[in-house]
PDB file of N, CA and C in Angstrom:
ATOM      1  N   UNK A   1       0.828  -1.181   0.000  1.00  0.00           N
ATOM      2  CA  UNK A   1       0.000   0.000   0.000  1.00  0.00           C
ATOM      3  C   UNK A   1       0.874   1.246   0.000  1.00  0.00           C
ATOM      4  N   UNK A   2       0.595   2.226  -0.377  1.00  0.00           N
ATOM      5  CA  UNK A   2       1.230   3.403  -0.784  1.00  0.00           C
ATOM      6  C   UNK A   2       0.720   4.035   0.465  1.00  0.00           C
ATOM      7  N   UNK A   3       1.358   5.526   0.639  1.00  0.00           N
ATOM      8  CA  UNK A   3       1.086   6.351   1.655  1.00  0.00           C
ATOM      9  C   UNK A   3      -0.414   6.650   1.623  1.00  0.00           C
ATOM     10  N   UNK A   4      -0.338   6.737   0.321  1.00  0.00           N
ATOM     11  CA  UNK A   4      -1.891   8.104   0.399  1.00  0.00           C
ATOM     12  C   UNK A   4      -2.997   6.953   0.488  1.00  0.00           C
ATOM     13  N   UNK A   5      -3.046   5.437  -0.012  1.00  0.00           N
ATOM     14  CA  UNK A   5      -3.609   4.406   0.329  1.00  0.00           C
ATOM     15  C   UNK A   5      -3.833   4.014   1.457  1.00  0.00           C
ATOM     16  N   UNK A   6      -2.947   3.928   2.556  1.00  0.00           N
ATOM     17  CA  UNK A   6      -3.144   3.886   4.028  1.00  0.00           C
ATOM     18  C   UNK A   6      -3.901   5.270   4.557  1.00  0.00           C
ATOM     19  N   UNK A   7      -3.358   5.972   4.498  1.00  0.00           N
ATOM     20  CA  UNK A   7      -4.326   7.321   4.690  1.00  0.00           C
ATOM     21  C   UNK A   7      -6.075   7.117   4.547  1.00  0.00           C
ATOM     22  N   UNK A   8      -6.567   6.562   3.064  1.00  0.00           N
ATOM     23  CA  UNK A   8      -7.749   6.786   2.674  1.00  0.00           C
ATOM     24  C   UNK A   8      -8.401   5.934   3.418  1.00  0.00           C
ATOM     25  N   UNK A   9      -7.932   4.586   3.907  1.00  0.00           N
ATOM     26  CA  UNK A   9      -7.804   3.548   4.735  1.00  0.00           C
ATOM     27  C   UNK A   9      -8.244   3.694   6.359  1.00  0.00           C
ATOM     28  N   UNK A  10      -7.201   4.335   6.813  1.00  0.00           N
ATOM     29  CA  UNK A  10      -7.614   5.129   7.822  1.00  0.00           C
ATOM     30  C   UNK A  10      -8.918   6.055   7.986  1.00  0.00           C
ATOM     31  N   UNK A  11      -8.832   6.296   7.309  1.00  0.00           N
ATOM     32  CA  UNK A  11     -10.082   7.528   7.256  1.00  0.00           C
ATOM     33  C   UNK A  11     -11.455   6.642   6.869  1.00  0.00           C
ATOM     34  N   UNK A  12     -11.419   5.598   6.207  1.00  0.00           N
ATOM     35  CA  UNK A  12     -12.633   5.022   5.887  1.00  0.00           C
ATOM     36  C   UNK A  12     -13.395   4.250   7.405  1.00  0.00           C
ATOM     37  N   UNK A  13     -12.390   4.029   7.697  1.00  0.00           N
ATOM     38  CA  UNK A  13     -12.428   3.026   9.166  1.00  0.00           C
ATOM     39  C   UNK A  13     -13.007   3.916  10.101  1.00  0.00           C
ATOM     40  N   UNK A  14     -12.378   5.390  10.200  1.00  0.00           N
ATOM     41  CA  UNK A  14     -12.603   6.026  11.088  1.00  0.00           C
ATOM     42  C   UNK A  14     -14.106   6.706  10.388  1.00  0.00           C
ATOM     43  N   UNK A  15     -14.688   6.926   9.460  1.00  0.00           N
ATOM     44  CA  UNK A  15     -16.045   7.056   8.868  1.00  0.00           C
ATOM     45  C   UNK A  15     -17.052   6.045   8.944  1.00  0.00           C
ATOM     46  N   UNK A  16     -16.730   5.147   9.044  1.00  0.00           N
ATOM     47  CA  UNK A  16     -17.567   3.842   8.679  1.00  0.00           C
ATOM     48  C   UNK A  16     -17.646   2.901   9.748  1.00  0.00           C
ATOM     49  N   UNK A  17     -16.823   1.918  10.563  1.00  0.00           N
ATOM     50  CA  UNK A  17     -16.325   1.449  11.091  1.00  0.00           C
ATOM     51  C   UNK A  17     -16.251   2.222  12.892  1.00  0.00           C
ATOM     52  N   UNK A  18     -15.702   3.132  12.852  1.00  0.00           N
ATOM     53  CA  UNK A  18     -15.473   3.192  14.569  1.00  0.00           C
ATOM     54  C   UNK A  18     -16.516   3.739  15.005  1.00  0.00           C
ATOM     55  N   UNK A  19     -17.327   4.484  14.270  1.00  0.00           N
ATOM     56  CA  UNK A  19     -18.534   4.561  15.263  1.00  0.00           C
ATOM     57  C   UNK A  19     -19.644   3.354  15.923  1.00  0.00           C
ATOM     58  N   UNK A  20     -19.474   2.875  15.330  1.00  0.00           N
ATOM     59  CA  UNK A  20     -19.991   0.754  15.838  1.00  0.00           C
ATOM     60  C   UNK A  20     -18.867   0.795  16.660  1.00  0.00           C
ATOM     61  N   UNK A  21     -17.461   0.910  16.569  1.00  0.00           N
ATOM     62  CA  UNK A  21     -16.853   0.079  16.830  1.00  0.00           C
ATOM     63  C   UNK A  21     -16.489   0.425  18.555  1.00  0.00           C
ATOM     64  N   UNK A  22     -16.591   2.230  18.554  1.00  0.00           N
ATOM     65  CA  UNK A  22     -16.401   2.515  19.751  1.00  0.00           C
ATOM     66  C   UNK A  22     -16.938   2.003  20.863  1.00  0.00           C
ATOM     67  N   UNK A  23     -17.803   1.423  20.554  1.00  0.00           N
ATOM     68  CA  UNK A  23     -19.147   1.494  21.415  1.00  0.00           C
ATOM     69  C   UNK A  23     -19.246  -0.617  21.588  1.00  0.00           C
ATOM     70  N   UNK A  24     -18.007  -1.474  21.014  1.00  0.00           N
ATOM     71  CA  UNK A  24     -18.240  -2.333  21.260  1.00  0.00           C
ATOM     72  C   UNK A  24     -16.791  -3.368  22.139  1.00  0.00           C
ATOM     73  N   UNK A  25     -16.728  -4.106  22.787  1.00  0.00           N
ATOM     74  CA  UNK A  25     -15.570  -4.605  22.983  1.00  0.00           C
ATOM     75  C   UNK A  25     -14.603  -5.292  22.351  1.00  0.00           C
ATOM     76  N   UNK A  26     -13.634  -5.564  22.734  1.00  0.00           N
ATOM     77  CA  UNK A  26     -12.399  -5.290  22.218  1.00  0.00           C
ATOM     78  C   UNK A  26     -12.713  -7.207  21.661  1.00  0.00           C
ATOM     79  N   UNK A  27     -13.817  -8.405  21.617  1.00  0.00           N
ATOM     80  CA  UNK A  27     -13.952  -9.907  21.102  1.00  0.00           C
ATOM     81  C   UNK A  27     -15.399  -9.359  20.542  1.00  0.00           C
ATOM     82  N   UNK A  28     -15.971  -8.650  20.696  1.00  0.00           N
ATOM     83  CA  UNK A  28     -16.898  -8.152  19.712  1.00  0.00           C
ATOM     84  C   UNK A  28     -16.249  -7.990  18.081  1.00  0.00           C
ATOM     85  N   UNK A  29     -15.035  -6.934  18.172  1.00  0.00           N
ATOM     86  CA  UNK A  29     -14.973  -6.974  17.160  1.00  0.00           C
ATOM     87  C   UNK A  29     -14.017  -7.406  16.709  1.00  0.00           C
ATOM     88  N   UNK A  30     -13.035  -8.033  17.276  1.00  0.00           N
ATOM     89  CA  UNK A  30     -12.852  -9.851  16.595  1.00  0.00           C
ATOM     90  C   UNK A  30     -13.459 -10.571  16.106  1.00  0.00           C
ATOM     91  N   UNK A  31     -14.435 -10.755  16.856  1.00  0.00           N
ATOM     92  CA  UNK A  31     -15.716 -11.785  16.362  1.00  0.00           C
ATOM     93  C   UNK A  31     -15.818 -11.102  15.187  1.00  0.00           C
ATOM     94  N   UNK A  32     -16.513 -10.148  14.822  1.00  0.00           N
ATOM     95  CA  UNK A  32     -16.942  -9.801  13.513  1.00  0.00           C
ATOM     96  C   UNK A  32     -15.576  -9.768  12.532  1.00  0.00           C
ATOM     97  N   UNK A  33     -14.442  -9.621  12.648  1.00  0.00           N
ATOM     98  CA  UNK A  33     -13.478  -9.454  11.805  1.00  0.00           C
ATOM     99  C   UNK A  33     -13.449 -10.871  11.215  1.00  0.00           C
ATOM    100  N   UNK A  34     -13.152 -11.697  12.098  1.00  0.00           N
ATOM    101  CA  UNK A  34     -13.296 -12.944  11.664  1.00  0.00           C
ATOM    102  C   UNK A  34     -14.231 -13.583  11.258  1.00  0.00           C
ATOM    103  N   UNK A  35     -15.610 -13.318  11.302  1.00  0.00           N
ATOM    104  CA  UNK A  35     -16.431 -13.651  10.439  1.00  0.00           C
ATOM    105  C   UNK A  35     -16.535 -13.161   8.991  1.00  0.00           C
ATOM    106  N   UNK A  36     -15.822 -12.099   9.119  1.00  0.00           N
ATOM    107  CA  UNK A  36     -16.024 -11.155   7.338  1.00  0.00           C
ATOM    108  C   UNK A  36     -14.632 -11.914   6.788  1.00  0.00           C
ATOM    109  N   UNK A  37     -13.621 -12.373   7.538  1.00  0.00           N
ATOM    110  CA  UNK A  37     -12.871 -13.242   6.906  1.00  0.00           C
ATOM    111  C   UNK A  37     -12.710 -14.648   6.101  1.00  0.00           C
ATOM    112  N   UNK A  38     -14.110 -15.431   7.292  1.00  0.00           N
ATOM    113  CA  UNK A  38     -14.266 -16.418   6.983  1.00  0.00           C
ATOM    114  C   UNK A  38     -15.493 -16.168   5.642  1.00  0.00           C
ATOM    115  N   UNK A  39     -16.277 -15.546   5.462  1.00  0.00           N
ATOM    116  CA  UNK A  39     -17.024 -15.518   4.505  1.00  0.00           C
ATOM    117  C   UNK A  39     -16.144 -14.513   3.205  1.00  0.00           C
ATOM    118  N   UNK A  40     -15.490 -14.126   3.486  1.00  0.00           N
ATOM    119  CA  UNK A  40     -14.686 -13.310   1.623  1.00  0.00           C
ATOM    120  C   UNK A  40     -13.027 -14.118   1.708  1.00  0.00           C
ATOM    121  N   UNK A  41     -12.748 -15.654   2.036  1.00  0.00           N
ATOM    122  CA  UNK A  41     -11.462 -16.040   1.632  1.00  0.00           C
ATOM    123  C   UNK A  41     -10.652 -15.607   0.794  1.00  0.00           C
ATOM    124  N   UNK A  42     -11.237 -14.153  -0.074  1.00  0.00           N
ATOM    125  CA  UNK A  42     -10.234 -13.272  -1.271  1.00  0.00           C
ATOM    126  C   UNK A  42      -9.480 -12.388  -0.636  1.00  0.00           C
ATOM    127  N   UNK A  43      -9.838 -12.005   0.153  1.00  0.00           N
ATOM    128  CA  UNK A  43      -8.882 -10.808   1.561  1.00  0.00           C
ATOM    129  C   UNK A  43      -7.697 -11.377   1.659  1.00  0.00           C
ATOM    130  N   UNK A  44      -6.840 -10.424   1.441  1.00  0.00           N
ATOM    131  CA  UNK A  44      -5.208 -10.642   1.237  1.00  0.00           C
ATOM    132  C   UNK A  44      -5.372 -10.918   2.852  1.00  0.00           C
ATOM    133  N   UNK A  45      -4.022 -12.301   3.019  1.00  0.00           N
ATOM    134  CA  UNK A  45      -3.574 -12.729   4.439  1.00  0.00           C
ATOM    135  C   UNK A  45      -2.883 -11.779   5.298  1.00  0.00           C
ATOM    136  N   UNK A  46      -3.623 -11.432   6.246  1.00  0.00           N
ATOM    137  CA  UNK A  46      -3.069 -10.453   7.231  1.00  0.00           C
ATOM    138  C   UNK A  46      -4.281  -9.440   7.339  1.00  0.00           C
ATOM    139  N   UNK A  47      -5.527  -9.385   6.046  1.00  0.00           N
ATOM    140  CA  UNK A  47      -5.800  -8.455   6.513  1.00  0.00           C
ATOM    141  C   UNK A  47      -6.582  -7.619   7.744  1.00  0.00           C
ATOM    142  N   UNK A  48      -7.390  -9.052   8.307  1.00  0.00           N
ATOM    143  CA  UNK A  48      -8.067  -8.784   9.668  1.00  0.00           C
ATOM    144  C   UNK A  48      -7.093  -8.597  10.557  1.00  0.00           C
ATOM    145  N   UNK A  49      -5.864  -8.869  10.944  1.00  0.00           N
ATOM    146  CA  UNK A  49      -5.161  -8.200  11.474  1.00  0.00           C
ATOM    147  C   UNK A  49      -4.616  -6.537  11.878  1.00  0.00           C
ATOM    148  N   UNK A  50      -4.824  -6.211  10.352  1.00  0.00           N
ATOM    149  CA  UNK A  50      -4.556  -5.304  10.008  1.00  0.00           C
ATOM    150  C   UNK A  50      -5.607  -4.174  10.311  1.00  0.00           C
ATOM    151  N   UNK A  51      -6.900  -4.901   9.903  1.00  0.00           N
ATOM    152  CA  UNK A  51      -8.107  -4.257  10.097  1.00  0.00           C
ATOM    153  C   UNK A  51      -8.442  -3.565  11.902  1.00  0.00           C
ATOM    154  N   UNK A  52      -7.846  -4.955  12.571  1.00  0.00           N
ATOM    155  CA  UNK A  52      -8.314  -5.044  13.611  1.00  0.00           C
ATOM    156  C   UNK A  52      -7.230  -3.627  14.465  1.00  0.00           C
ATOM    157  N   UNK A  53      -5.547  -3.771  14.366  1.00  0.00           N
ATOM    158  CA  UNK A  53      -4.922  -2.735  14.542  1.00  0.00           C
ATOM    159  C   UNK A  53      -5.197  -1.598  13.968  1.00  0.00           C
ATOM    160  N   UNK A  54      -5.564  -0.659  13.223  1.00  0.00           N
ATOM    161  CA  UNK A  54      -6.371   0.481  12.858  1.00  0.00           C
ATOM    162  C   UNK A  54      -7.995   0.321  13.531  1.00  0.00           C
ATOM    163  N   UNK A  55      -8.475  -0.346  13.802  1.00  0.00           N
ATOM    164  CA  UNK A  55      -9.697   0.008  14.754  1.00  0.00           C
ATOM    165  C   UNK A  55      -9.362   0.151  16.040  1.00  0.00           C
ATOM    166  N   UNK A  56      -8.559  -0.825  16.593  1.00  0.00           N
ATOM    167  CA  UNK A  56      -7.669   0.092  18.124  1.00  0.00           C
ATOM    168  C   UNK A  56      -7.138   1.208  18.068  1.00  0.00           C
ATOM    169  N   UNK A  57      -6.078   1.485  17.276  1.00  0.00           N
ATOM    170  CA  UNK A  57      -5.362   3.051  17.065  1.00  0.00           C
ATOM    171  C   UNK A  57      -6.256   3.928  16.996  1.00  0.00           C
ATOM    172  N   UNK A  58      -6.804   3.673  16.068  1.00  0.00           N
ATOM    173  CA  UNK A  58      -8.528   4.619  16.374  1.00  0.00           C
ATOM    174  C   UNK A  58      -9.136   4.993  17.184  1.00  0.00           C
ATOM    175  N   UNK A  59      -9.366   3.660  18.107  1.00  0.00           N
ATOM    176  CA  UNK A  59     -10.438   3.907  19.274  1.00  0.00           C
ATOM    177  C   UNK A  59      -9.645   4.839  20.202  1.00  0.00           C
ATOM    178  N   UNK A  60      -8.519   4.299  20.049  1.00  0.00           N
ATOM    179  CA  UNK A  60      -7.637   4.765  21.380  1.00  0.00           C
ATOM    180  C   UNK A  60      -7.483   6.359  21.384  1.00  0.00           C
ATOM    181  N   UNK A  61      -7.252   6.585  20.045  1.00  0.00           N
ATOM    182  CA  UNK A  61      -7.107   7.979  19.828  1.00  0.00           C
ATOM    183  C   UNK A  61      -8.660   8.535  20.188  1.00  0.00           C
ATOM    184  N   UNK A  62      -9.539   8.424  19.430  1.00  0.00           N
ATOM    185  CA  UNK A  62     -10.494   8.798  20.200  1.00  0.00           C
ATOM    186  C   UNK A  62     -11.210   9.080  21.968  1.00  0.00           C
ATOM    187  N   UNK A  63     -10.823   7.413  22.627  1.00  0.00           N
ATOM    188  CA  UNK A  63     -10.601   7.825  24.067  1.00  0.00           C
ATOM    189  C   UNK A  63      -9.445   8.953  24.598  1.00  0.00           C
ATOM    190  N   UNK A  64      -8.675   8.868  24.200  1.00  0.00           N
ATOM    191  CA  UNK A  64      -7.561   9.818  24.188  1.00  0.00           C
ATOM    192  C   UNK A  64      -8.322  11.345  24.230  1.00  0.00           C
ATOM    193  N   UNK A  65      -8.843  11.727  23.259  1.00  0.00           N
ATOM    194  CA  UNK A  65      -9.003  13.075  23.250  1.00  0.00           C
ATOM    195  C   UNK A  65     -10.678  13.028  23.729  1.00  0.00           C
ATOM    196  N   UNK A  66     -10.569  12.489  24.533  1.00  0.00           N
ATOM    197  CA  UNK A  66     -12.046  12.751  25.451  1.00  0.00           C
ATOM    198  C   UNK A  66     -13.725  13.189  24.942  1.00  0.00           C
TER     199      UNK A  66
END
């Protein structure tokens, strides 16, 4: 992924994604990562990982600034 690719990335997560996500625990949304994994086996390997670290950095930043 390129810079400006991670960027848009970020920002989609933080549009789409953390407002559910704030508001759920930390095997909540495991659970769901891994279910959107197990149903689209085309998702490059790593990417619920990946998914899952940008929804923490997120959240955190968000708890962070109160």
């Amino acid at each position: 992924m390129t810079i400006e690719e991670e960027q848009q990335f970020r920002d989609q997560i933080a549009q789409s994604i953390l407002p559910y996500a704030v508001n759920m625990t930390m095997d909540q949304v495991k659970n769901i990562i891994e279910s959107v994994e197990q149903q689209n086996p085309n998702l490059p390997e790593g990417f619920g990982n990946m998914l899952l670290e940008q929804i923490l950095v997120a959240k955190s930043k968000l708890v962070s600034q109160g």
